[in-house]
PDB file of N, CA and C in Angstrom:
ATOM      1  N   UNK A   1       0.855  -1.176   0.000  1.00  0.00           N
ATOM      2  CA  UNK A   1       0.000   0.000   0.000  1.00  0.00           C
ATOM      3  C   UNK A   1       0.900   1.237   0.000  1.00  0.00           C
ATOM      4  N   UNK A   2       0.511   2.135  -1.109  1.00  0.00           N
ATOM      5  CA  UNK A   2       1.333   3.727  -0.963  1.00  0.00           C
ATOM      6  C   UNK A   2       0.892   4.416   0.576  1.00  0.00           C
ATOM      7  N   UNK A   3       2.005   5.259   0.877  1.00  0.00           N
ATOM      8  CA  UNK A   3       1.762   5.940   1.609  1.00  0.00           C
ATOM      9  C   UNK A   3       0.937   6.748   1.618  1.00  0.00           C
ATOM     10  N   UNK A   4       0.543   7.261   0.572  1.00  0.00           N
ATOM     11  CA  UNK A   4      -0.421   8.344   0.071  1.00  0.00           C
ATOM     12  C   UNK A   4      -2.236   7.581   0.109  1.00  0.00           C
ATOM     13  N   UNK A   5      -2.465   6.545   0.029  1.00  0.00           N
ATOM     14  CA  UNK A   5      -3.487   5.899  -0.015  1.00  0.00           C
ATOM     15  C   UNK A   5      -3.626   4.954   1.342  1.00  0.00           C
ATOM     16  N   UNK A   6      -2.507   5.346   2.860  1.00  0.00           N
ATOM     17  CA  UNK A   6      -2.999   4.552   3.900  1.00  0.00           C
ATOM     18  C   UNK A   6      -3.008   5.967   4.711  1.00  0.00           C
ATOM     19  N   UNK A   7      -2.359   7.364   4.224  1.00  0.00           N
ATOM     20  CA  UNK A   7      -2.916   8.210   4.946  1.00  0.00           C
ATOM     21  C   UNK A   7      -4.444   8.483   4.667  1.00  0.00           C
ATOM     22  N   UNK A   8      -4.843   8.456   3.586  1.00  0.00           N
ATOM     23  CA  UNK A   8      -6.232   8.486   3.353  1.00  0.00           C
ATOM     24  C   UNK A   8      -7.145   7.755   3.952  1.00  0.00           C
ATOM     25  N   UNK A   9      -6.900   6.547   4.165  1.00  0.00           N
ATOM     26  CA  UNK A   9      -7.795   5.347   4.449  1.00  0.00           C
ATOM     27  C   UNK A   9      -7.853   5.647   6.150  1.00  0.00           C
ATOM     28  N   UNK A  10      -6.388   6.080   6.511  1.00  0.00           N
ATOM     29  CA  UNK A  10      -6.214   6.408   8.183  1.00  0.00           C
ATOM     30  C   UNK A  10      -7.494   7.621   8.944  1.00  0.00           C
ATOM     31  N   UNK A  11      -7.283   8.329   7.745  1.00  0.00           N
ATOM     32  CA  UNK A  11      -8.051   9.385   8.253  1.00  0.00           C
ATOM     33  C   UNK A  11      -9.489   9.243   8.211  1.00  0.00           C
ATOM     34  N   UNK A  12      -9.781   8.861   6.757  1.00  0.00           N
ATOM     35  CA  UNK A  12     -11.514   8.460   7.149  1.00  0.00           C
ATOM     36  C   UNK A  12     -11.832   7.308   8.110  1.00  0.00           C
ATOM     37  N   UNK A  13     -10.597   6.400   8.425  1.00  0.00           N
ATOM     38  CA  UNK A  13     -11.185   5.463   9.440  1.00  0.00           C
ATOM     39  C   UNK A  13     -11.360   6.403  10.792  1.00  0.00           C
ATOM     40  N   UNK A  14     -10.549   7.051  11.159  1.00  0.00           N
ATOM     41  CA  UNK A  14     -10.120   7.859  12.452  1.00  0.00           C
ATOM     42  C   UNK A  14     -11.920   8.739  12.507  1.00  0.00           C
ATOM     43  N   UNK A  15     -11.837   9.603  11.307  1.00  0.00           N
ATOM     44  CA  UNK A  15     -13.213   9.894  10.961  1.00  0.00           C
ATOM     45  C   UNK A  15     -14.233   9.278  11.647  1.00  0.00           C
ATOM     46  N   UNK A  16     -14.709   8.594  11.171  1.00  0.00           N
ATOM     47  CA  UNK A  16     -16.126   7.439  11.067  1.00  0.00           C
ATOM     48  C   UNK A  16     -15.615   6.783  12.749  1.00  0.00           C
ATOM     49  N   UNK A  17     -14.613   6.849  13.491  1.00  0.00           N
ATOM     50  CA  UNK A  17     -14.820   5.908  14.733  1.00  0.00           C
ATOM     51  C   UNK A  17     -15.812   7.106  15.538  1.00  0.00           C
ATOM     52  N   UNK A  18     -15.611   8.238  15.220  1.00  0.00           N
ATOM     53  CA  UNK A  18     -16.062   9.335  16.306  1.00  0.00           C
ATOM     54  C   UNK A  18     -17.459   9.766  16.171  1.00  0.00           C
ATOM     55  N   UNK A  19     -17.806   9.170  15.253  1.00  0.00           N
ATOM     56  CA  UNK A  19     -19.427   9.589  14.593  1.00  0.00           C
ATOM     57  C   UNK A  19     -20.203   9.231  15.273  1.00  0.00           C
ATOM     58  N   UNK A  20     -19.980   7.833  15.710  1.00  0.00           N
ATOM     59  CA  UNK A  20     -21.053   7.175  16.628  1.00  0.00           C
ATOM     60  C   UNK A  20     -21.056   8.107  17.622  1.00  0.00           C
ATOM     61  N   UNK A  21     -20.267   7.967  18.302  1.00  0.00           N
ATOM     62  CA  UNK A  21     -20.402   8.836  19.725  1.00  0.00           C
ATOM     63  C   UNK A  21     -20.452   9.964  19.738  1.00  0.00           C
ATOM     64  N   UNK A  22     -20.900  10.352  18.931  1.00  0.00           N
ATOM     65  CA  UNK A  22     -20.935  12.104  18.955  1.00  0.00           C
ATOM     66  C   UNK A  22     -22.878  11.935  18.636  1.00  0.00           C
ATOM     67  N   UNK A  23     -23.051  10.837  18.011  1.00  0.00           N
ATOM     68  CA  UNK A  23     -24.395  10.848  17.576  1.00  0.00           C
ATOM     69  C   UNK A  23     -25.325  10.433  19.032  1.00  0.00           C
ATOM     70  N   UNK A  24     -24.702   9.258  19.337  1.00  0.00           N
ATOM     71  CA  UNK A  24     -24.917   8.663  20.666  1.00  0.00           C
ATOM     72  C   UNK A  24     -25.304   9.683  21.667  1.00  0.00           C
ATOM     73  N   UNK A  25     -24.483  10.774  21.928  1.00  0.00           N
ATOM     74  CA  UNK A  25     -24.529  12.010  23.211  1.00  0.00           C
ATOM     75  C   UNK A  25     -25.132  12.602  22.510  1.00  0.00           C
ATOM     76  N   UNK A  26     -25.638  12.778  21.533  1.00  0.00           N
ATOM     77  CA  UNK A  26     -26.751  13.992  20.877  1.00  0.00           C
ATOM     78  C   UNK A  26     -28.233  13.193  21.485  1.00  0.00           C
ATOM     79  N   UNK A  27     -28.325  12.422  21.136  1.00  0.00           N
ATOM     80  CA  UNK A  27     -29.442  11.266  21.375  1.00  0.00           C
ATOM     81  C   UNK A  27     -30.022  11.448  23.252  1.00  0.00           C
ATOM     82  N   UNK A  28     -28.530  11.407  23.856  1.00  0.00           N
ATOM     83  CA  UNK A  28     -28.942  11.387  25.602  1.00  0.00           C
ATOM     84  C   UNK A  28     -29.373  13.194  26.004  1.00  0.00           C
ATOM     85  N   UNK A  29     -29.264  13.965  25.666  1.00  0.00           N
ATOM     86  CA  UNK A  29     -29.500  15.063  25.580  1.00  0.00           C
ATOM     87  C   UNK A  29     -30.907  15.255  26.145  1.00  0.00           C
ATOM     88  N   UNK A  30     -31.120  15.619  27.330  1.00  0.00           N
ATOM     89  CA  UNK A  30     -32.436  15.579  27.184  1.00  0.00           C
ATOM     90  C   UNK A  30     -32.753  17.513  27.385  1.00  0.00           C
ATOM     91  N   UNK A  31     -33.956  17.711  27.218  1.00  0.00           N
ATOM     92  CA  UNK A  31     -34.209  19.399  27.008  1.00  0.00           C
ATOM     93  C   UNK A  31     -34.796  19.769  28.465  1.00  0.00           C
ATOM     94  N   UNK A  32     -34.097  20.375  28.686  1.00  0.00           N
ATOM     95  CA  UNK A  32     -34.698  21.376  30.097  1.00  0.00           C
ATOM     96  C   UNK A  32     -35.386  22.293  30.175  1.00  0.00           C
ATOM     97  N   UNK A  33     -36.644  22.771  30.723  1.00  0.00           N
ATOM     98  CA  UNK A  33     -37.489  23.685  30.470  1.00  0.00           C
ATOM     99  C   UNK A  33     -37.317  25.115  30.870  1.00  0.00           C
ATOM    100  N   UNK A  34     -35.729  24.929  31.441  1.00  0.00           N
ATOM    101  CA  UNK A  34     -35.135  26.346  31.306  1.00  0.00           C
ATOM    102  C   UNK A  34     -34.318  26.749  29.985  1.00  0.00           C
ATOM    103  N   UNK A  35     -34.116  26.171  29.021  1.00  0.00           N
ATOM    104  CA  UNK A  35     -33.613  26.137  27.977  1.00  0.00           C
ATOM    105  C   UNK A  35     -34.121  27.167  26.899  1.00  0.00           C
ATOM    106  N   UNK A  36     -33.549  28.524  26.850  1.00  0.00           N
ATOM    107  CA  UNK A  36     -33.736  29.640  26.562  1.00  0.00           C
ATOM    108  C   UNK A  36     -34.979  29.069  25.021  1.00  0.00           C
ATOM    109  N   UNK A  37     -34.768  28.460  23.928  1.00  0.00           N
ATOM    110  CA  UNK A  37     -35.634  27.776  23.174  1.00  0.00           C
ATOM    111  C   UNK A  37     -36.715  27.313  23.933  1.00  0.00           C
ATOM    112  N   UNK A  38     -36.751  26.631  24.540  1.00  0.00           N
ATOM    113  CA  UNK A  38     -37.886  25.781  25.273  1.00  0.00           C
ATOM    114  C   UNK A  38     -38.705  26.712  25.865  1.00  0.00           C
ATOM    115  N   UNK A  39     -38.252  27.791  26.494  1.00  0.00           N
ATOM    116  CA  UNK A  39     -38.944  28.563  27.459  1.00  0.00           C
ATOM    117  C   UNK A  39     -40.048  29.649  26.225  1.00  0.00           C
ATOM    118  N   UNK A  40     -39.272  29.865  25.126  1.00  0.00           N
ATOM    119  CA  UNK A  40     -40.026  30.721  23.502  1.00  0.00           C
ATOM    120  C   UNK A  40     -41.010  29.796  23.430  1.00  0.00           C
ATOM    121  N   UNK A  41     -40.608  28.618  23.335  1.00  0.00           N
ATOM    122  CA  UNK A  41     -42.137  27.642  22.643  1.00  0.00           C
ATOM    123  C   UNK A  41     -42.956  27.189  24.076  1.00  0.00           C
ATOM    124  N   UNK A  42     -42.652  27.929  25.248  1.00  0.00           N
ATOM    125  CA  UNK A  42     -43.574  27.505  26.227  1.00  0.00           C
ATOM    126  C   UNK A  42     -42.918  26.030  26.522  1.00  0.00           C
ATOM    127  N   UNK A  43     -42.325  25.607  26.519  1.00  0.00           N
ATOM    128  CA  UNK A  43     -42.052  24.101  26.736  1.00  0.00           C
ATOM    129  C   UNK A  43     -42.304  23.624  28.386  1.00  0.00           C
ATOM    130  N   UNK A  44     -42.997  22.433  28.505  1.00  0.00           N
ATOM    131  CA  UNK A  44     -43.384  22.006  30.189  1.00  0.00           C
ATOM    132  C   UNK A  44     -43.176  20.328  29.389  1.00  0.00           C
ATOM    133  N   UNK A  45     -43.211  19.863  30.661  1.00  0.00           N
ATOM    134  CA  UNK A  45     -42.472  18.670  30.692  1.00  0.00           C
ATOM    135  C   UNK A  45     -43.818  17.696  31.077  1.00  0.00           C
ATOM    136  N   UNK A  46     -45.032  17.841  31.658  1.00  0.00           N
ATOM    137  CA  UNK A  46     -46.221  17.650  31.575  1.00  0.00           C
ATOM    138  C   UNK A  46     -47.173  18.671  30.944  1.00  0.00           C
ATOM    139  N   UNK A  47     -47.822  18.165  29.895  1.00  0.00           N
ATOM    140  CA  UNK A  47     -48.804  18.439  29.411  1.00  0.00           C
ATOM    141  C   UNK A  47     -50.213  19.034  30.095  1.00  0.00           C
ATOM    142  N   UNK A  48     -50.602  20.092  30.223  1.00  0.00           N
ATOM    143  CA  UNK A  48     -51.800  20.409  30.714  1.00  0.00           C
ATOM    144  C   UNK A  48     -53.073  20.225  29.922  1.00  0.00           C
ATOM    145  N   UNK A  49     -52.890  20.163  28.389  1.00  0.00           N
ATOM    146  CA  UNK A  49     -53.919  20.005  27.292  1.00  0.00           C
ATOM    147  C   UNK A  49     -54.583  18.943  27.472  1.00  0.00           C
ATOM    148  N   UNK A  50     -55.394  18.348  27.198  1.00  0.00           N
ATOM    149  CA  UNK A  50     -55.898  16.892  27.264  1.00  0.00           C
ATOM    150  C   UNK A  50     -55.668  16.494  25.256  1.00  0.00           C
ATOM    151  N   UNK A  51     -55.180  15.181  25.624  1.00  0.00           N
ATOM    152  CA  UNK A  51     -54.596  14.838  24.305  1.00  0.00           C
ATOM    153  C   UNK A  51     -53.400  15.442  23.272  1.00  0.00           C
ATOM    154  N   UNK A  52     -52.803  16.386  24.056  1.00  0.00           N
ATOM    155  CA  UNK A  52     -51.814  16.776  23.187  1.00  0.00           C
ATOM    156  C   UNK A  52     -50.586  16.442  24.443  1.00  0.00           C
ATOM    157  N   UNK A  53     -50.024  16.073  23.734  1.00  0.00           N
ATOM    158  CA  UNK A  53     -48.656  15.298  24.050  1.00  0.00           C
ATOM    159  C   UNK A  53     -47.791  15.283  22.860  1.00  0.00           C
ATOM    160  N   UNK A  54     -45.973  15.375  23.491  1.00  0.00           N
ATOM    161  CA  UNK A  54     -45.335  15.548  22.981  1.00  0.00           C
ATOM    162  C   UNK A  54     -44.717  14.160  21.341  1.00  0.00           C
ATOM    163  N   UNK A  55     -45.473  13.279  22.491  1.00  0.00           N
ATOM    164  CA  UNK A  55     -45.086  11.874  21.682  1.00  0.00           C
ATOM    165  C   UNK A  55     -46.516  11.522  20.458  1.00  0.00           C
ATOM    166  N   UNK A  56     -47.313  12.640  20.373  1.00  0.00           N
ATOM    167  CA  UNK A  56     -48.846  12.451  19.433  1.00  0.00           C
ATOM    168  C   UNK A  56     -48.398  13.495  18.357  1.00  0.00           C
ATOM    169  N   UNK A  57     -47.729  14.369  18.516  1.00  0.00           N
ATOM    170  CA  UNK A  57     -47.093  15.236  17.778  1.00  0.00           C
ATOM    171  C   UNK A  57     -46.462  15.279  16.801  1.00  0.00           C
ATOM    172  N   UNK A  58     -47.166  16.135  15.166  1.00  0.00           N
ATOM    173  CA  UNK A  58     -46.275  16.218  14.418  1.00  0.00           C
ATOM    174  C   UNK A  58     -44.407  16.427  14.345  1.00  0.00           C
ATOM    175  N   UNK A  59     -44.343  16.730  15.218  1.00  0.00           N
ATOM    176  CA  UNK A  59     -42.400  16.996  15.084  1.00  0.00           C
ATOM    177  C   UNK A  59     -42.043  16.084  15.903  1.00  0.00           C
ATOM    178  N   UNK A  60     -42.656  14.965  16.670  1.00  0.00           N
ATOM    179  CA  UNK A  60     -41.532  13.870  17.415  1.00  0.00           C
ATOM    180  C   UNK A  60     -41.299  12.562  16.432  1.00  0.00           C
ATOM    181  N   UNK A  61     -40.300  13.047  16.693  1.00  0.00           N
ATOM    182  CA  UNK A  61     -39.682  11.357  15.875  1.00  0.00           C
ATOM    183  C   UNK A  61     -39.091  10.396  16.980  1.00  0.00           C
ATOM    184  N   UNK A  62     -38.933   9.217  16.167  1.00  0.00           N
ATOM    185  CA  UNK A  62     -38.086   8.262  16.902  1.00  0.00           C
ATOM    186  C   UNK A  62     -38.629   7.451  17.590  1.00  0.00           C
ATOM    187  N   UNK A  63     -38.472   6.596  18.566  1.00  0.00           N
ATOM    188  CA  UNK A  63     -39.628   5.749  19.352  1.00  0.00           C
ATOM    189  C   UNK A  63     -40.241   6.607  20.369  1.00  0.00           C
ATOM    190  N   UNK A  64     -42.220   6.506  19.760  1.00  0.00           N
ATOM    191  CA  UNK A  64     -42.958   7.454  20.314  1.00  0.00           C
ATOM    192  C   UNK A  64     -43.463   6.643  21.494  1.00  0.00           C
ATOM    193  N   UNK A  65     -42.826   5.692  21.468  1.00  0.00           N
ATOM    194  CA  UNK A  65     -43.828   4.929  23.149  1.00  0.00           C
ATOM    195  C   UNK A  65     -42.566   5.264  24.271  1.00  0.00           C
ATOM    196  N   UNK A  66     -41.183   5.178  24.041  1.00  0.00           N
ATOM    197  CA  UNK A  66     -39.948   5.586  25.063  1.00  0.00           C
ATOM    198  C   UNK A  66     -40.748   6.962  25.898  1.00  0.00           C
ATOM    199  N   UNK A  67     -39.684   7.461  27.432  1.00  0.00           N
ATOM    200  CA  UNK A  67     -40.001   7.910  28.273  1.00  0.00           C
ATOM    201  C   UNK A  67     -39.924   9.407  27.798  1.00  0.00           C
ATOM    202  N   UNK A  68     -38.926   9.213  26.584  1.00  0.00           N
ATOM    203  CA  UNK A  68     -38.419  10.463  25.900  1.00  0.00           C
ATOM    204  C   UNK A  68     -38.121  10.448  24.351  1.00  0.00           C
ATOM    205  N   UNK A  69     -38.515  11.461  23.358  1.00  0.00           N
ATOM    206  CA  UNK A  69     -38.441  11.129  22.708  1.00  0.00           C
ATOM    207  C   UNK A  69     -37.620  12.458  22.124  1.00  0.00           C
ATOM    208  N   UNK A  70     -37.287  12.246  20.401  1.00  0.00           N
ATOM    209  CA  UNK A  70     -36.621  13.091  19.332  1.00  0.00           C
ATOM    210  C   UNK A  70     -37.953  14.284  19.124  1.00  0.00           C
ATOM    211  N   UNK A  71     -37.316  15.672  18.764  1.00  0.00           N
ATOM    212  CA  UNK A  71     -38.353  16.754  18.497  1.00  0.00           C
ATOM    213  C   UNK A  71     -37.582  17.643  17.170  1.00  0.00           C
ATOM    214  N   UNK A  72     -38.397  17.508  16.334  1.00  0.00           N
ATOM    215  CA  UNK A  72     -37.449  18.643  15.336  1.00  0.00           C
ATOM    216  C   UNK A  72     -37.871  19.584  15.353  1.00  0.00           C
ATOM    217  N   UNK A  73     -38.088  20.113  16.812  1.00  0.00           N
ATOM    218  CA  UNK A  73     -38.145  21.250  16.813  1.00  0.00           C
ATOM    219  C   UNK A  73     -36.836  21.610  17.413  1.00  0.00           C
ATOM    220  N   UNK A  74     -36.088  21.164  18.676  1.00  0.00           N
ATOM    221  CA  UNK A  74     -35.057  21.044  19.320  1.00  0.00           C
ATOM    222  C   UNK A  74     -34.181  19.860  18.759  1.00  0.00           C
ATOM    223  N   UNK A  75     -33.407  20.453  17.616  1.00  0.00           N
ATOM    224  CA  UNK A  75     -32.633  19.387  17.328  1.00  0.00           C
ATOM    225  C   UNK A  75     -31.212  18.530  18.287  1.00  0.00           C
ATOM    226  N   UNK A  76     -31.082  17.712  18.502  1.00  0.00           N
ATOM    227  CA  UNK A  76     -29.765  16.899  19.472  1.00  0.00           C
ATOM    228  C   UNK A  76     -30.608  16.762  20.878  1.00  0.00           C
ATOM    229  N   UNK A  77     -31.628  16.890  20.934  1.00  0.00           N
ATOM    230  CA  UNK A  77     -31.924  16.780  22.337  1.00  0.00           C
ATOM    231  C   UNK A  77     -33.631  15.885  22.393  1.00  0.00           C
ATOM    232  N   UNK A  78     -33.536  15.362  23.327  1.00  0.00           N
ATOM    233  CA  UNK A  78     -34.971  14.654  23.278  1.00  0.00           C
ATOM    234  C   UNK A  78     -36.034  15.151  24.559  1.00  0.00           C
ATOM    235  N   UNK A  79     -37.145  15.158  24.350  1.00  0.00           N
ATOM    236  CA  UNK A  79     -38.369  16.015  25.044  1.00  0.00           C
ATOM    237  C   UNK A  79     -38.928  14.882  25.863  1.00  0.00           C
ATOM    238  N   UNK A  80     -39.605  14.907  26.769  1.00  0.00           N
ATOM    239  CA  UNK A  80     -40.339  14.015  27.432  1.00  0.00           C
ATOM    240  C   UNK A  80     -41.550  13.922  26.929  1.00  0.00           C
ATOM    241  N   UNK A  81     -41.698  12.617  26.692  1.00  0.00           N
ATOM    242  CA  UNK A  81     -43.160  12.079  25.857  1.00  0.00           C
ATOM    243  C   UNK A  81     -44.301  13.049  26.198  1.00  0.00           C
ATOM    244  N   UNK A  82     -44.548  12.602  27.538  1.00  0.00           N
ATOM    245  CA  UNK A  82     -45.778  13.608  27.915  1.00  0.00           C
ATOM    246  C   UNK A  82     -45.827  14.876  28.088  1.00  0.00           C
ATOM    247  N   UNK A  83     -44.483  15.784  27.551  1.00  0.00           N
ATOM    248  CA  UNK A  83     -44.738  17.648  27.546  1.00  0.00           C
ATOM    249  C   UNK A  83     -45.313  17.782  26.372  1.00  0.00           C
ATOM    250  N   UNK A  84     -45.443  19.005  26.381  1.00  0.00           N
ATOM    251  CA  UNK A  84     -45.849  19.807  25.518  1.00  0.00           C
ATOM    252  C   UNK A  84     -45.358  21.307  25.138  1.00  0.00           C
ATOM    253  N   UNK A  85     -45.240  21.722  24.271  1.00  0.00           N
ATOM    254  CA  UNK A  85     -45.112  23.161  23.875  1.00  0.00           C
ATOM    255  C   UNK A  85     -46.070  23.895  23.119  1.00  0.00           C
ATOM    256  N   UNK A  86     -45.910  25.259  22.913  1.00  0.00           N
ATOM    257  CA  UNK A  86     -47.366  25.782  21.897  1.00  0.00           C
ATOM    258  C   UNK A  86     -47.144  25.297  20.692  1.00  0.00           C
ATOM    259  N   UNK A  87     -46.170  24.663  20.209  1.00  0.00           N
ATOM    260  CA  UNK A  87     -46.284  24.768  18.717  1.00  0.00           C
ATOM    261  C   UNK A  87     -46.347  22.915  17.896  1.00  0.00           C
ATOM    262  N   UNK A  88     -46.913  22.797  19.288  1.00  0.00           N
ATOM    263  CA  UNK A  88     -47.433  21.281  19.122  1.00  0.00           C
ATOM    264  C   UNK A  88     -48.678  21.352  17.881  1.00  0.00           C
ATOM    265  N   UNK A  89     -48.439  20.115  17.485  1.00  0.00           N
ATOM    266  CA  UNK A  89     -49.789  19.703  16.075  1.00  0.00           C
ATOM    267  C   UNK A  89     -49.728  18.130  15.825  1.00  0.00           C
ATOM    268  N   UNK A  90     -50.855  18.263  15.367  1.00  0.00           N
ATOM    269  CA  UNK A  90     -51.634  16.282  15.701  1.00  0.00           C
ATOM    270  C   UNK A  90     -50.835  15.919  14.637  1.00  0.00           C
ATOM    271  N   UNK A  91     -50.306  14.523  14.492  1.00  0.00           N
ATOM    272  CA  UNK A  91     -49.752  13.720  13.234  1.00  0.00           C
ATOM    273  C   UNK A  91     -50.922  13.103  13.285  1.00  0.00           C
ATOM    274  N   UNK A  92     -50.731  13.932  11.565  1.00  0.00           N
ATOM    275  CA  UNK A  92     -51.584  12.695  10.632  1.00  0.00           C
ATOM    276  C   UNK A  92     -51.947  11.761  10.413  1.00  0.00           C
TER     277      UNK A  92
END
């Protein structure tokens, strides 16, 4: 192997080991309702609405039955199933 083609290979391997875990700690992130964002969209961590929940919601992704879930509204960080914010909306 050239030198020129195992520095390459070195570096995207070196690359790609760190991805996971950078993705991994984005994932554990969870959102605090002091969180200058959170506090704009009203964010609470229990729901006062009846039927609107964070995990019924157009913007949660990811597994909607977990304790916590993904919000694209707050990207890298996950919301607690049962909050809510104002800018909650029913999935389709």
């Amino acid at each position: 192997m050239k030198r020129r083609n195992f520095l390459k290979l070195s570096a995207a391997t070196a690359g790609a080991t760190f991805l996971p875990i950078h993705t991994l700690r984005a994932q554990e992130e969870k959102l605090s309702p002091d969180d200058p964002q959170a506090k704009a969209l009203e964010y609470v961590e229990v729901s006062q609405t009846e039927g609107e929940r964070c995990n019924n919601c157009i913007h949660a992704k990811g597994d909607l039955e977990a304790e916590w879930v993904g919000c694209n509204l707050f990207p890298g960080k996950q919301v607690k199933a049962e909050g809510w914010c104002k800018v909650w909306a029913a999935r389709g």
